[in-house]
N, C-alpha and C. Protein backbone atom coordinates (compact mmCIF):
# COMPACT_ATOMS: atom_id res chain seq x y z
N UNK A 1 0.84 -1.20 0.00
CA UNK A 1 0.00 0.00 0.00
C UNK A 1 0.87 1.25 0.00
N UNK A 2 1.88 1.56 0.76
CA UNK A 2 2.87 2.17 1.17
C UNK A 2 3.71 2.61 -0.29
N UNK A 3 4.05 1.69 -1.38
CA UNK A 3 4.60 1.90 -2.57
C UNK A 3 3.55 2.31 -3.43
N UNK A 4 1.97 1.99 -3.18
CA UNK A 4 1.05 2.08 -4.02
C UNK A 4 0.73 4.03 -4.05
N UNK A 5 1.24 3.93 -2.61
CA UNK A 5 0.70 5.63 -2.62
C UNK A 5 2.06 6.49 -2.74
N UNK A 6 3.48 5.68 -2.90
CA UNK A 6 4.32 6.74 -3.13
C UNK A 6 4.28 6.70 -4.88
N UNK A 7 3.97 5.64 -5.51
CA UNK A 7 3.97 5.86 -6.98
C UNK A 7 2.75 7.33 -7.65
N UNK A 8 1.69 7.18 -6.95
CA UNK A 8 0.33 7.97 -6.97
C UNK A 8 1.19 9.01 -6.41
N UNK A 9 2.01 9.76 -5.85
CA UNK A 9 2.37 10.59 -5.14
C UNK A 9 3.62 11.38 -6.27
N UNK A 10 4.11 10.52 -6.87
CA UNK A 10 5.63 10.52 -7.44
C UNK A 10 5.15 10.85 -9.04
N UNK A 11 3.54 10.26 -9.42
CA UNK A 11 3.06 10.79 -10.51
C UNK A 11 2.47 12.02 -10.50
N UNK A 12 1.97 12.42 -9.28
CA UNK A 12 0.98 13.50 -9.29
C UNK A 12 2.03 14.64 -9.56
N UNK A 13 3.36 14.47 -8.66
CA UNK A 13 4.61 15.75 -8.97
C UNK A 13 4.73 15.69 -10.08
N UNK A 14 5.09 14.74 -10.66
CA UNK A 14 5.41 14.93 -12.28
C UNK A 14 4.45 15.71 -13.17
N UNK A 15 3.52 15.11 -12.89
CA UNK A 15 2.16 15.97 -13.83
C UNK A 15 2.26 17.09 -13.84
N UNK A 16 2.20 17.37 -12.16
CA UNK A 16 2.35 19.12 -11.47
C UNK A 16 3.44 19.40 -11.79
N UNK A 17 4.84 19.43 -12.29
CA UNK A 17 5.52 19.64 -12.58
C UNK A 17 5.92 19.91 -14.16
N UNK A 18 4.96 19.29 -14.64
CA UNK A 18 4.75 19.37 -16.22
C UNK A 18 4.22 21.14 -16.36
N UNK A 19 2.97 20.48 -16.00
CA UNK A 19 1.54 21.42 -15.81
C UNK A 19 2.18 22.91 -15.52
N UNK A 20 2.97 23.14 -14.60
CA UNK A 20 3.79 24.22 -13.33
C UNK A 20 4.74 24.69 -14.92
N UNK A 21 5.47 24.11 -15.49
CA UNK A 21 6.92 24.75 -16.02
C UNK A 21 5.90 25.23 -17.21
N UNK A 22 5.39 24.35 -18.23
CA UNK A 22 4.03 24.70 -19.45
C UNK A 22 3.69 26.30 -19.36
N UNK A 23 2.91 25.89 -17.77
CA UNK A 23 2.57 27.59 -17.37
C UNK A 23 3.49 28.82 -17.30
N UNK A 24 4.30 28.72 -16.80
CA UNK A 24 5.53 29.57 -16.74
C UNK A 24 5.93 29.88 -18.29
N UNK A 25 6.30 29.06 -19.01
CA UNK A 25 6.42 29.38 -20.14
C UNK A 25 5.59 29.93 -21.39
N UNK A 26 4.43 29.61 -21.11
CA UNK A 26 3.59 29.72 -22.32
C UNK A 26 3.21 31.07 -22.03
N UNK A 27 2.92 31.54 -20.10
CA UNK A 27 2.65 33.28 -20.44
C UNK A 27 3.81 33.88 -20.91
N UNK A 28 4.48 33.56 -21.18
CA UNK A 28 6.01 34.80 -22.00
C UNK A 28 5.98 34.66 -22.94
N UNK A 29 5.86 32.85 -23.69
CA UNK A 29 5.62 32.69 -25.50
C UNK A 29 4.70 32.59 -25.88
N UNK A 30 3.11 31.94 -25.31
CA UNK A 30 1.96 31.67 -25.71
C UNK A 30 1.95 30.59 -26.36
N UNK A 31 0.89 30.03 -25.98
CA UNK A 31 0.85 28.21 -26.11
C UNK A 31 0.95 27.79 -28.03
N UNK A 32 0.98 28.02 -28.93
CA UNK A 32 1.03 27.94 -30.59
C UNK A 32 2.81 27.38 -30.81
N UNK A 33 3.67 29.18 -29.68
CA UNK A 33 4.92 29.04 -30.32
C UNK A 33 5.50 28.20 -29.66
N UNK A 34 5.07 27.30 -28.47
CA UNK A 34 6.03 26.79 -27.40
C UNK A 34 5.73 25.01 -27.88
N UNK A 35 6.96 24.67 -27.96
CA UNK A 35 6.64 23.23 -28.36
C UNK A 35 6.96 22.37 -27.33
N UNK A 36 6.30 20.98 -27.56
CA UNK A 36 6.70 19.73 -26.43
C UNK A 36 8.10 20.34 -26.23
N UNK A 37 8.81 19.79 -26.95
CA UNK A 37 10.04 19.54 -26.46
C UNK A 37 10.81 20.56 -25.59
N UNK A 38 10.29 21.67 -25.49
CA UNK A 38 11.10 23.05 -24.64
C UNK A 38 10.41 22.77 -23.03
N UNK A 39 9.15 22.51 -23.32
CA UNK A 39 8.08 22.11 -21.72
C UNK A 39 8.69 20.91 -21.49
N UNK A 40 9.17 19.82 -21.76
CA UNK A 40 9.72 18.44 -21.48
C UNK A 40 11.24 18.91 -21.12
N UNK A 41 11.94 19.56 -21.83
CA UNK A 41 13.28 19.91 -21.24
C UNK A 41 13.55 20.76 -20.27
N UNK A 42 12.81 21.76 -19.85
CA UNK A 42 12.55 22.38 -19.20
C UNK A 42 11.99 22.04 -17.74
N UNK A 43 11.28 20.91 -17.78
CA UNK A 43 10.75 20.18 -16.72
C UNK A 43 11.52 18.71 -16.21
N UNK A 44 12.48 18.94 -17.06
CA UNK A 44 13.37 17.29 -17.06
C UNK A 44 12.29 16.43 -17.03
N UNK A 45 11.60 16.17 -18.41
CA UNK A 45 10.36 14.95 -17.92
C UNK A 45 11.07 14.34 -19.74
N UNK A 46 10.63 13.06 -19.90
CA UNK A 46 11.27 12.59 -21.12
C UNK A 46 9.78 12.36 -21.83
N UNK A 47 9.95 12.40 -22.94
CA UNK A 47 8.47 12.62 -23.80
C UNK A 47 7.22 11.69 -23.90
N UNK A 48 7.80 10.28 -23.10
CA UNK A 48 7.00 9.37 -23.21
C UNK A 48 6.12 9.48 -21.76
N UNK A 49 6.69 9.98 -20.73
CA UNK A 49 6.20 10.49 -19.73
C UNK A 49 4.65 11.67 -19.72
N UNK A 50 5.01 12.57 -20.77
CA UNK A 50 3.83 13.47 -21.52
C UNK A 50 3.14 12.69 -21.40
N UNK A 51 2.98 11.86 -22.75
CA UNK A 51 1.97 10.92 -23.26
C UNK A 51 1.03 10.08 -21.87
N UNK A 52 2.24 9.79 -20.99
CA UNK A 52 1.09 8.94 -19.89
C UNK A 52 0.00 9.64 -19.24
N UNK A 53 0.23 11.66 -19.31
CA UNK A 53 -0.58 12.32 -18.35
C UNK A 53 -1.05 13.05 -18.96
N UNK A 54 -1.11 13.19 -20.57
CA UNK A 54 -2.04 13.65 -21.66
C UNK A 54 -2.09 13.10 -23.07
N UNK A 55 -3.46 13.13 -23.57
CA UNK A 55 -3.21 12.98 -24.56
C UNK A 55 -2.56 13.25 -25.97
N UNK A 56 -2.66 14.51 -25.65
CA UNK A 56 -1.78 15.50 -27.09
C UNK A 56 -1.41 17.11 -26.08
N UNK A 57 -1.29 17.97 -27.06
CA UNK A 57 -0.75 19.15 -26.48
C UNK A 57 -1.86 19.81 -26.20
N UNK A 58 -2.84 19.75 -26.55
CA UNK A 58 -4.20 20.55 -26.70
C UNK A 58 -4.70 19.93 -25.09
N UNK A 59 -4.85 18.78 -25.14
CA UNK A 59 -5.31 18.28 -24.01
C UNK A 59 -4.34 18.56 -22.41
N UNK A 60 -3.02 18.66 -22.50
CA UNK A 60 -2.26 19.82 -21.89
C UNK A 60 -2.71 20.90 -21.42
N UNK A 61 -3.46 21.41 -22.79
CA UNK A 61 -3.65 22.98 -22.11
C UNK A 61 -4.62 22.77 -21.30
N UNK A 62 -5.94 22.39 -21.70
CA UNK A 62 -6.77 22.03 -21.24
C UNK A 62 -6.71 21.52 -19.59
N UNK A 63 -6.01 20.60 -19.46
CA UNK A 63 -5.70 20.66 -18.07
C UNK A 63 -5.00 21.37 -17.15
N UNK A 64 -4.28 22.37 -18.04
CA UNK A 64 -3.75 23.94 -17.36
C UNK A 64 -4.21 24.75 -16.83
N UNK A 65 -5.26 24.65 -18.00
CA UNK A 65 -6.48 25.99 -18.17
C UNK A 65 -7.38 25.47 -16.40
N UNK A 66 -7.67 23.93 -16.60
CA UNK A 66 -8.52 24.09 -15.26
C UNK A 66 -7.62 24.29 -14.21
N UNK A 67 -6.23 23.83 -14.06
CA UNK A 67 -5.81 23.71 -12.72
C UNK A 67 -5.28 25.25 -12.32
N UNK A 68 -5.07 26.59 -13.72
CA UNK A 68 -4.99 27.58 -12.87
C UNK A 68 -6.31 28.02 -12.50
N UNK A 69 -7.65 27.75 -13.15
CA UNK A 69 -8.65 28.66 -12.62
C UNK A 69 -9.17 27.39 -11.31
N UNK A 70 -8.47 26.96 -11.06
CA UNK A 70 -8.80 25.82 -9.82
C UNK A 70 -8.08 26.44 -8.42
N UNK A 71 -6.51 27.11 -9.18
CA UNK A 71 -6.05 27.72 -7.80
C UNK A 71 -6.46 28.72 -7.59
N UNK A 72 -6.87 29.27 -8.95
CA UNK A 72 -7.43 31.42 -8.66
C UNK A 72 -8.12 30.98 -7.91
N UNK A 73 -9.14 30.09 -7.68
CA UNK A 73 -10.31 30.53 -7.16
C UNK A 73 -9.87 31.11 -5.42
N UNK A 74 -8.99 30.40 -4.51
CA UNK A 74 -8.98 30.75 -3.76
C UNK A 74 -8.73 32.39 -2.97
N UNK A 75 -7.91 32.97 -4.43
CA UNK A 75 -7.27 34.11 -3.90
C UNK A 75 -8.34 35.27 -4.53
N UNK A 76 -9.06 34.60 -5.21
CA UNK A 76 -10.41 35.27 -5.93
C UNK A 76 -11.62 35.57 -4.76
N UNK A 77 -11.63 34.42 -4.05
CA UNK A 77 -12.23 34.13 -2.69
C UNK A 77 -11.94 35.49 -1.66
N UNK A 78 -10.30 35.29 -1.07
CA UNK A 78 -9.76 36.36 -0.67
C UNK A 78 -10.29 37.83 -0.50
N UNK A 79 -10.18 38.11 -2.14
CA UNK A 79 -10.10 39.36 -1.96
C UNK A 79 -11.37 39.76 -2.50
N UNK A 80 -12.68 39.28 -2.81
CA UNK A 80 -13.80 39.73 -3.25
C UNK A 80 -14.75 39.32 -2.08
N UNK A 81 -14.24 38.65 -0.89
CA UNK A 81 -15.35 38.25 0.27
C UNK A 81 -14.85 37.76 0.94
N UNK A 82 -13.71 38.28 1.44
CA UNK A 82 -13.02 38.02 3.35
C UNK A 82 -12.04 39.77 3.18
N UNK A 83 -12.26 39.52 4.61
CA UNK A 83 -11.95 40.79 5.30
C UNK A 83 -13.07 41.50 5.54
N UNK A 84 -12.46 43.15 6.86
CA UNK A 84 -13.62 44.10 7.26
C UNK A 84 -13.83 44.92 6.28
N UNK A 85 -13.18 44.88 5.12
CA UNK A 85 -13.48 46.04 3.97
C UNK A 85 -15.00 46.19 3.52
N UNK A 86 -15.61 47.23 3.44
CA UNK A 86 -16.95 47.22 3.21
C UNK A 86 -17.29 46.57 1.52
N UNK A 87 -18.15 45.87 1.42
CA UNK A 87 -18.22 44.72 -0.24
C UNK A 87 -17.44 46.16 -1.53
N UNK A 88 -18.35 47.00 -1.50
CA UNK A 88 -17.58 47.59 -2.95
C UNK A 88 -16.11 47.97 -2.44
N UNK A 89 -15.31 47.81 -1.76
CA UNK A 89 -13.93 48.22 -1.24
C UNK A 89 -12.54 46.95 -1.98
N UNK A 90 -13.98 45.95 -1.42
CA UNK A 90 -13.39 44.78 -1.34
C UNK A 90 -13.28 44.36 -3.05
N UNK A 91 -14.22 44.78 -4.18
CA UNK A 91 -14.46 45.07 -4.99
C UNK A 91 -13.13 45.41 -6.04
N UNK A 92 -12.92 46.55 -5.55
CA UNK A 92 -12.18 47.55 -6.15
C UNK A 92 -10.54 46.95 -5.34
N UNK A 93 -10.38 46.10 -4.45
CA UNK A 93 -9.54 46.24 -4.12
C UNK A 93 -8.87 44.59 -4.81
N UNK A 94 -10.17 43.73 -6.06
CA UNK A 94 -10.06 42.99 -6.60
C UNK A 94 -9.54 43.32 -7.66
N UNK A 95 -9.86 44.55 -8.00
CA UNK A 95 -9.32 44.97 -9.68
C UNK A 95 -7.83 45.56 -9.23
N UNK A 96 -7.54 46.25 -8.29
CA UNK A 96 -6.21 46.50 -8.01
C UNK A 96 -5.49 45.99 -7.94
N UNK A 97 -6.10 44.13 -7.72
CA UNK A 97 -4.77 43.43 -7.98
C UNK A 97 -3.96 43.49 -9.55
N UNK A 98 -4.95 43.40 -10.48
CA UNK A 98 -4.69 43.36 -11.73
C UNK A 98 -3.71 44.43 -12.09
N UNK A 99 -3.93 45.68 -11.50
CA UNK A 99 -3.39 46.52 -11.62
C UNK A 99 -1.61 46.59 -11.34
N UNK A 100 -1.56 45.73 -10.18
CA UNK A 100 -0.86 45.80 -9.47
C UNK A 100 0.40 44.57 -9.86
N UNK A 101 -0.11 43.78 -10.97
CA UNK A 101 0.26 42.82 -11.03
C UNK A 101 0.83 42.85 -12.65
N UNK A 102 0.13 44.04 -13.29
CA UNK A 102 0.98 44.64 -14.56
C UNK A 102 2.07 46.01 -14.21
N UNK A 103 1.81 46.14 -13.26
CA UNK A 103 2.69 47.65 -12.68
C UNK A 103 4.19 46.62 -12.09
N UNK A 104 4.32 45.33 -11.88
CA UNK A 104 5.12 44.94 -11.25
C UNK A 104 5.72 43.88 -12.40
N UNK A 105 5.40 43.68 -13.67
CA UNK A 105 5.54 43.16 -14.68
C UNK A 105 6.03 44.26 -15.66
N UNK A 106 5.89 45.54 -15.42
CA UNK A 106 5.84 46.35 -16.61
C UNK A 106 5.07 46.18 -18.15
N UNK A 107 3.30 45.65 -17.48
CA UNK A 107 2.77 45.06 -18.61
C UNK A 107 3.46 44.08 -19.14
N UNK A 108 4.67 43.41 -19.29
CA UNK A 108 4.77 42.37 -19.89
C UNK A 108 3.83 41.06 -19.84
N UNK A 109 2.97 40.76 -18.14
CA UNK A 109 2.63 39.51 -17.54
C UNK A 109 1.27 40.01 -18.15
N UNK A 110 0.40 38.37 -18.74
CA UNK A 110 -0.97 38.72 -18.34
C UNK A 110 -1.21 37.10 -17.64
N UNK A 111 -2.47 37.65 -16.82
CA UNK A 111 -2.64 36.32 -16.33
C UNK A 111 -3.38 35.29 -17.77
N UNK A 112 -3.07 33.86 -17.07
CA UNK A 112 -3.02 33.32 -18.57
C UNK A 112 -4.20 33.01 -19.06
N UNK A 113 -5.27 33.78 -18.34
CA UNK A 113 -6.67 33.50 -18.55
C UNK A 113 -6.57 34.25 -20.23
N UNK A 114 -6.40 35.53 -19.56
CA UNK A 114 -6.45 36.86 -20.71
C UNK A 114 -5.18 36.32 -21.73
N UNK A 115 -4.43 35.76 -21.34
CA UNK A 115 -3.16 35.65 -22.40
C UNK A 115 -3.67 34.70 -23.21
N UNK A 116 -4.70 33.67 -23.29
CA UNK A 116 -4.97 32.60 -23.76
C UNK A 116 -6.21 32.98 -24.30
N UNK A 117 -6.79 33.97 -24.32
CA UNK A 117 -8.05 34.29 -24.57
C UNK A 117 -8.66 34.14 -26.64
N UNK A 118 -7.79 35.04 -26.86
CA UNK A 118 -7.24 35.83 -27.94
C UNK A 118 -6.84 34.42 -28.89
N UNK A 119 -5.72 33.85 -28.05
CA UNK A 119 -4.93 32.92 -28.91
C UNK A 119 -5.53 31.71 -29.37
N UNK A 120 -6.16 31.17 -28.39
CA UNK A 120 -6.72 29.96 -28.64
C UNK A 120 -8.40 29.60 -28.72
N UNK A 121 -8.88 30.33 -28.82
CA UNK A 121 -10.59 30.25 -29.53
C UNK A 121 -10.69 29.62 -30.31
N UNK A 122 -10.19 30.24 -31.12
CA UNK A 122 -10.30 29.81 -32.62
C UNK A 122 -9.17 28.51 -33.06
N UNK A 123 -8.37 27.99 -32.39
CA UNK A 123 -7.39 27.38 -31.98
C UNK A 123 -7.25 26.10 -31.67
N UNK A 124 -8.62 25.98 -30.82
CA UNK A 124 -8.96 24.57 -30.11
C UNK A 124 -10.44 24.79 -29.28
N UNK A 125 -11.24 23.94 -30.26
CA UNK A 125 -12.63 24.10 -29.21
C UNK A 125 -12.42 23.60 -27.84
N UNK A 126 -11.97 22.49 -27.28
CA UNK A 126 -11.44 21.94 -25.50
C UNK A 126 -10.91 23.04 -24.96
N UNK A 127 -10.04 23.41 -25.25
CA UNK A 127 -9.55 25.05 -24.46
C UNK A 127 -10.65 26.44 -24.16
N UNK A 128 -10.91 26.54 -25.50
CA UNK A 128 -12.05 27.70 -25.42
C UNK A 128 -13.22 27.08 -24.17
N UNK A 129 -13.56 26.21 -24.58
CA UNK A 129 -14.22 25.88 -23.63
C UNK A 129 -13.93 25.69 -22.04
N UNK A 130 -12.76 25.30 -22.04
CA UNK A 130 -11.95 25.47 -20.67
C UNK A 130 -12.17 27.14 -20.01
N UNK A 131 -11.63 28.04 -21.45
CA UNK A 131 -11.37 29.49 -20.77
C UNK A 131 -12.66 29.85 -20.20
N UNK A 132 -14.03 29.71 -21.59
CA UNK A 132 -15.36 29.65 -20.99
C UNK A 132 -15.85 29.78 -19.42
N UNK A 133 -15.61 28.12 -19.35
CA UNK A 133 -15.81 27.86 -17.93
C UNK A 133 -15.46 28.37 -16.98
N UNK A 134 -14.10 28.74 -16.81
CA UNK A 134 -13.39 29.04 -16.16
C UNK A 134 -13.42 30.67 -15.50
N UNK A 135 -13.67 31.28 -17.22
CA UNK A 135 -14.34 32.72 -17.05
C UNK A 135 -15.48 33.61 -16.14
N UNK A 136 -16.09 32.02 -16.67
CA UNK A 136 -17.29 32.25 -15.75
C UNK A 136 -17.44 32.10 -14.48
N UNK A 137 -16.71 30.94 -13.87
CA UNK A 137 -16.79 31.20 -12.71
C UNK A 137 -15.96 32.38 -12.00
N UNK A 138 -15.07 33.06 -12.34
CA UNK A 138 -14.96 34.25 -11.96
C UNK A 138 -15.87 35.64 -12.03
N UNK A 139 -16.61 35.07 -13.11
CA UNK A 139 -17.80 36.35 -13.07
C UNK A 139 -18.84 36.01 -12.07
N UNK A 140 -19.05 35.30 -11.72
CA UNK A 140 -19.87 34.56 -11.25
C UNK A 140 -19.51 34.91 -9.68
N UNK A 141 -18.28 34.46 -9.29
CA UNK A 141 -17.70 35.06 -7.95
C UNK A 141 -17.70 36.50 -8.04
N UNK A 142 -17.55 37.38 -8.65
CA UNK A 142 -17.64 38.87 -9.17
C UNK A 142 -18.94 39.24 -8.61
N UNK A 143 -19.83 38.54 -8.97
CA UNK A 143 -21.45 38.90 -9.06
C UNK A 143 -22.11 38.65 -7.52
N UNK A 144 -21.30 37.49 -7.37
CA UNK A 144 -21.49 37.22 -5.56
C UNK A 144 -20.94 38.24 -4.47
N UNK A 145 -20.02 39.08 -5.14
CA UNK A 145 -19.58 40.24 -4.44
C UNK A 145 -20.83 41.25 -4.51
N UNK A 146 -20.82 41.51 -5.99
CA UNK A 146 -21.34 43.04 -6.53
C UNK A 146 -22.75 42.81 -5.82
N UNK A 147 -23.49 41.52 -5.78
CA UNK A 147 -25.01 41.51 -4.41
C UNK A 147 -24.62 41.66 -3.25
N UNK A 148 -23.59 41.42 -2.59
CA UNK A 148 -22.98 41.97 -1.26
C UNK A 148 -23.13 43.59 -1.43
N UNK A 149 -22.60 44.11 -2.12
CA UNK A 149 -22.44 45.37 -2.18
C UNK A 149 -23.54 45.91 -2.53
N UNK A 150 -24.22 45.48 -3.30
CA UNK A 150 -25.97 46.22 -3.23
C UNK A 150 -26.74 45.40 -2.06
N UNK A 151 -26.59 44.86 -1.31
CA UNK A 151 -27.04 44.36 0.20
C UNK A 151 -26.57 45.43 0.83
N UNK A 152 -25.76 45.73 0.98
CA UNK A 152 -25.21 47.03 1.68
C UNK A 152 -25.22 48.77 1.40
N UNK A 153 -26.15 48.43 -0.02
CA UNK A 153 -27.00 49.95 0.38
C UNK A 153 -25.86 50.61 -0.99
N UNK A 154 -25.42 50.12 -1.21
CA UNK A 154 -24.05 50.94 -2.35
C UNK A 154 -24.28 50.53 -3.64
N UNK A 155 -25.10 49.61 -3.80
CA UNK A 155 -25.80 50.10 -5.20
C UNK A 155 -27.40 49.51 -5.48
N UNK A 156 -27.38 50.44 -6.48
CA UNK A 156 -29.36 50.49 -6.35
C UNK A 156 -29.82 49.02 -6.78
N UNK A 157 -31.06 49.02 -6.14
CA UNK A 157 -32.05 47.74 -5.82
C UNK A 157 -32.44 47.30 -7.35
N UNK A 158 -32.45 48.19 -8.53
CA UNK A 158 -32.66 47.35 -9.80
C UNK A 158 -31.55 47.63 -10.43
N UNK A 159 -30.52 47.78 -10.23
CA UNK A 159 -29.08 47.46 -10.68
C UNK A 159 -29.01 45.81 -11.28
N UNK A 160 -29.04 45.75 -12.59
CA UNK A 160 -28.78 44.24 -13.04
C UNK A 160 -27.30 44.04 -12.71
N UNK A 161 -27.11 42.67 -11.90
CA UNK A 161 -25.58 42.42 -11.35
C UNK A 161 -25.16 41.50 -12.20
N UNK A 162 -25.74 40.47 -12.69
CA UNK A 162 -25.13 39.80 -13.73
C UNK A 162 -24.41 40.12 -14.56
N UNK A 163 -25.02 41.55 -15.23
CA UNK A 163 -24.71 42.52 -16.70
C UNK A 163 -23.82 43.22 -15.64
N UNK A 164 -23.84 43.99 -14.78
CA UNK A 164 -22.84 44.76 -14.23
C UNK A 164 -21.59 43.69 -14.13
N UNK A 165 -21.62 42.28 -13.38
CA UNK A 165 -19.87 41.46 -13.28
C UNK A 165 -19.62 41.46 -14.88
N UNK A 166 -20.55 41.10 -15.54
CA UNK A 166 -20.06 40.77 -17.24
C UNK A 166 -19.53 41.84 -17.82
N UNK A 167 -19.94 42.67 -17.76
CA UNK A 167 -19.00 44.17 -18.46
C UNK A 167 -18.26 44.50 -17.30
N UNK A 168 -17.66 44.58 -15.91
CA UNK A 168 -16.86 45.07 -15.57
C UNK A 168 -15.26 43.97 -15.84
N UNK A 169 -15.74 43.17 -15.62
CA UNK A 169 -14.77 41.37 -16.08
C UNK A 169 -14.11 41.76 -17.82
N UNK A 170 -15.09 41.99 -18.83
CA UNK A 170 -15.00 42.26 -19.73
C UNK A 170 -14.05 43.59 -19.94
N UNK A 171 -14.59 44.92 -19.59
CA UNK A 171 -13.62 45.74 -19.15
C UNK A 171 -12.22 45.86 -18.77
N UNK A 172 -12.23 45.10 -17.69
CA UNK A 172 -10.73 44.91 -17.42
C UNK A 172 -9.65 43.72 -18.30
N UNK A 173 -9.99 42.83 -18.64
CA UNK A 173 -10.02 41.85 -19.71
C UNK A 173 -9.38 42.75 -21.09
N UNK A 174 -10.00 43.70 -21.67
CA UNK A 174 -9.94 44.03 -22.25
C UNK A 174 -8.74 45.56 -22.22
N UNK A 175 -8.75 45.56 -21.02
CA UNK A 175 -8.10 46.66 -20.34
C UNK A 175 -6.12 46.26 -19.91
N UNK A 176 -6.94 45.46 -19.97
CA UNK A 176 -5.48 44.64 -19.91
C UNK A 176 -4.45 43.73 -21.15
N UNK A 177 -5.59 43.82 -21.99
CA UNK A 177 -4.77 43.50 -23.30
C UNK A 177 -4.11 44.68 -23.81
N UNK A 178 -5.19 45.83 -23.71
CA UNK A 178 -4.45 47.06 -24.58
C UNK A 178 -3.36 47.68 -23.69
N UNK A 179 -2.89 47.42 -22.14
CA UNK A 179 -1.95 47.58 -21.38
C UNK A 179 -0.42 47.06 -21.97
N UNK A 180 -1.04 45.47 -22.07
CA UNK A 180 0.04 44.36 -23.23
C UNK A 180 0.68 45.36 -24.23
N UNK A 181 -0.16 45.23 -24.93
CA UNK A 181 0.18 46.31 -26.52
C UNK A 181 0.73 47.23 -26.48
N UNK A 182 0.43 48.41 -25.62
CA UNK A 182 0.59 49.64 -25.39
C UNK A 182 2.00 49.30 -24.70
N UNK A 183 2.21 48.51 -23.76
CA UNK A 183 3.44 48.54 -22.28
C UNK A 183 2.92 50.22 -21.58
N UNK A 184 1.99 50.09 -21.23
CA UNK A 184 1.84 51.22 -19.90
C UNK A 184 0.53 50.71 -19.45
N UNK A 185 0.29 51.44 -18.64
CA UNK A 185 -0.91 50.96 -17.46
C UNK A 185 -1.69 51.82 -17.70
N UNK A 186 -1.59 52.73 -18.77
CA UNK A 186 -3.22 53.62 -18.61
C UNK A 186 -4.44 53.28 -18.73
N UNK A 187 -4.69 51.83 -19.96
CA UNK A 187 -5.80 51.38 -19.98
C UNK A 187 -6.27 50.57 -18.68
N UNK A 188 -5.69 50.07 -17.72
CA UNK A 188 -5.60 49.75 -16.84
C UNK A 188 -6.43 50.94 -15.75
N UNK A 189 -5.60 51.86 -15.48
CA UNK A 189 -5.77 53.29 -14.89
C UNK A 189 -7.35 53.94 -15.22
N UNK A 190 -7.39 53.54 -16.80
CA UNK A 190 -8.88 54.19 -16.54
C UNK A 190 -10.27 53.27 -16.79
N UNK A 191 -9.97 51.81 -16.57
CA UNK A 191 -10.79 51.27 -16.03
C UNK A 191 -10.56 50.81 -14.37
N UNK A 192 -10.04 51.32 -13.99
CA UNK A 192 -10.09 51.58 -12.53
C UNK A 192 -10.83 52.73 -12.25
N UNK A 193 -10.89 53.67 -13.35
CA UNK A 193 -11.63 55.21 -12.70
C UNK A 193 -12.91 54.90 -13.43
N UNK A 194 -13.08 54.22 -14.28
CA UNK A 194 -14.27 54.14 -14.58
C UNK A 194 -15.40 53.10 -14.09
N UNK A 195 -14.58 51.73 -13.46
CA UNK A 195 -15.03 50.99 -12.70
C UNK A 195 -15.78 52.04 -11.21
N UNK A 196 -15.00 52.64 -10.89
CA UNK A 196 -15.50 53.50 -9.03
C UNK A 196 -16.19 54.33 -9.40
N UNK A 197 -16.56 54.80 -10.53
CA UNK A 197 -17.55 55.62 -11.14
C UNK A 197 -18.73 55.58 -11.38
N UNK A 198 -18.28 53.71 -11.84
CA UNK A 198 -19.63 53.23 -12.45
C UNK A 198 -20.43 52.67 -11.01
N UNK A 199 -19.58 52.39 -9.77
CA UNK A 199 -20.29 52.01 -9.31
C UNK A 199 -20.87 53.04 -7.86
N UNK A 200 -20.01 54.20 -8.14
CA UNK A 200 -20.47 55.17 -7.52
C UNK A 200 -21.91 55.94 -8.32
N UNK A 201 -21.84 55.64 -9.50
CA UNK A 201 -22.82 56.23 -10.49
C UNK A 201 -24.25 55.63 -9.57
N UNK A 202 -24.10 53.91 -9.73
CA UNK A 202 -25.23 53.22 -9.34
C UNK A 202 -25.84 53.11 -8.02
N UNK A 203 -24.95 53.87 -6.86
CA UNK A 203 -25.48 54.15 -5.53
C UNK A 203 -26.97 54.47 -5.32
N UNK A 204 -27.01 53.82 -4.49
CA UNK A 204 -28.58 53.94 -3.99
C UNK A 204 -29.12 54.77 -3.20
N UNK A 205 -27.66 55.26 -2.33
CA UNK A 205 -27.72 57.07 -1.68
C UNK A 205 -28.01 58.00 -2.42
């Protein structure tokens, strides 16, 4: 039993170790230009090893795609609904990460939700569908905030929240590609001012 669970143990690193270096690499080259063989050398894993913990490269991503929106979720958790910050604080203090996280990259980094967005749609239906999913449940956690915050009187009682997480998600998404392009943070900068706007706009005071 004892060997049964260090083999199960000794595969799961490897995978995670596949999975872990893939990621690292593909946000700097993007998953098209990066081939097996740079993620296999890179990870000291030998190619037949791949094959046991995916099927092809597509199916790779695919299991990327879930296991980072598997870890966001926690730090997504974090900062959109723990702590004394009042809900829209807590809000805004979700998009600052983004902010905060191309200001310390010099726009080079996107997270690989947004980096993969663009590239692979059209690319691979299993992925798109991965990002899909994945998307969504961040809007979705978004939206579980933004009713906190109209529970609390900070935005009005027929405020659609669904359509409000979907265009502010979208917004920054989008805010953050033209950051990429550009290398500066203004698009960034003014969906931050237009985000506290919009939701100062919708106050119920």
């Amino acid at each position: 039993m004892q060997t049964s669970n260090s083999t199960h143990s000794a595969q799961h690193d490897t995978r995670e170790r596949i999975l872990a270096t893939g990621q690292s690499l593909i946000l700097g080259k993007g998953f098209s230009a990066l081939g097996l063989s740079e993620i296999l050398g890179a990870a000291a894993v030998p190619k037949g090893s791949f094959y046991h913990y995916f099927q092809s490269k597509e199916g790779f991503g695919v299991a990327m795609l879930e296991r980072y929106f598997a870890d966001y979720q926690p730090r997504l958790q974090q900062l959109l609904m723990e702590g004394d910050l009042p809900a829209r604080e807590r809000v805004i203090r979700y998009f600052a990460s983004w902010q905060q996280k191309a200001e310390q990259s010099a726009c080079q980094t996107l997270c690989l939700a947004v980096k993969l967005a663009a590239e692979v749609s059209d690319l691979s239906e299993p992925m798109r569908i991965a990002l899909t999913v994945g998307m969504q449940g961040i809007t979705r956690k978004l939206a579980e905030a933004l009713r906190q915050v109209q529970l609390e009187g900070d935005l009005s009682a027929d405020c659609n929240i669904d359509e409000l997480a979907e265009f502010l998600y979208a917004t920054w998404v989008g805010a953050s590609l033209l950051s990429k392009v550009n290398l500066h943070l203004q698009p960034l900068d003014i969906a931050m001012q237009q985000t506290k706007i919009l939701l100062r706009a919708a106050n119920a005071k």
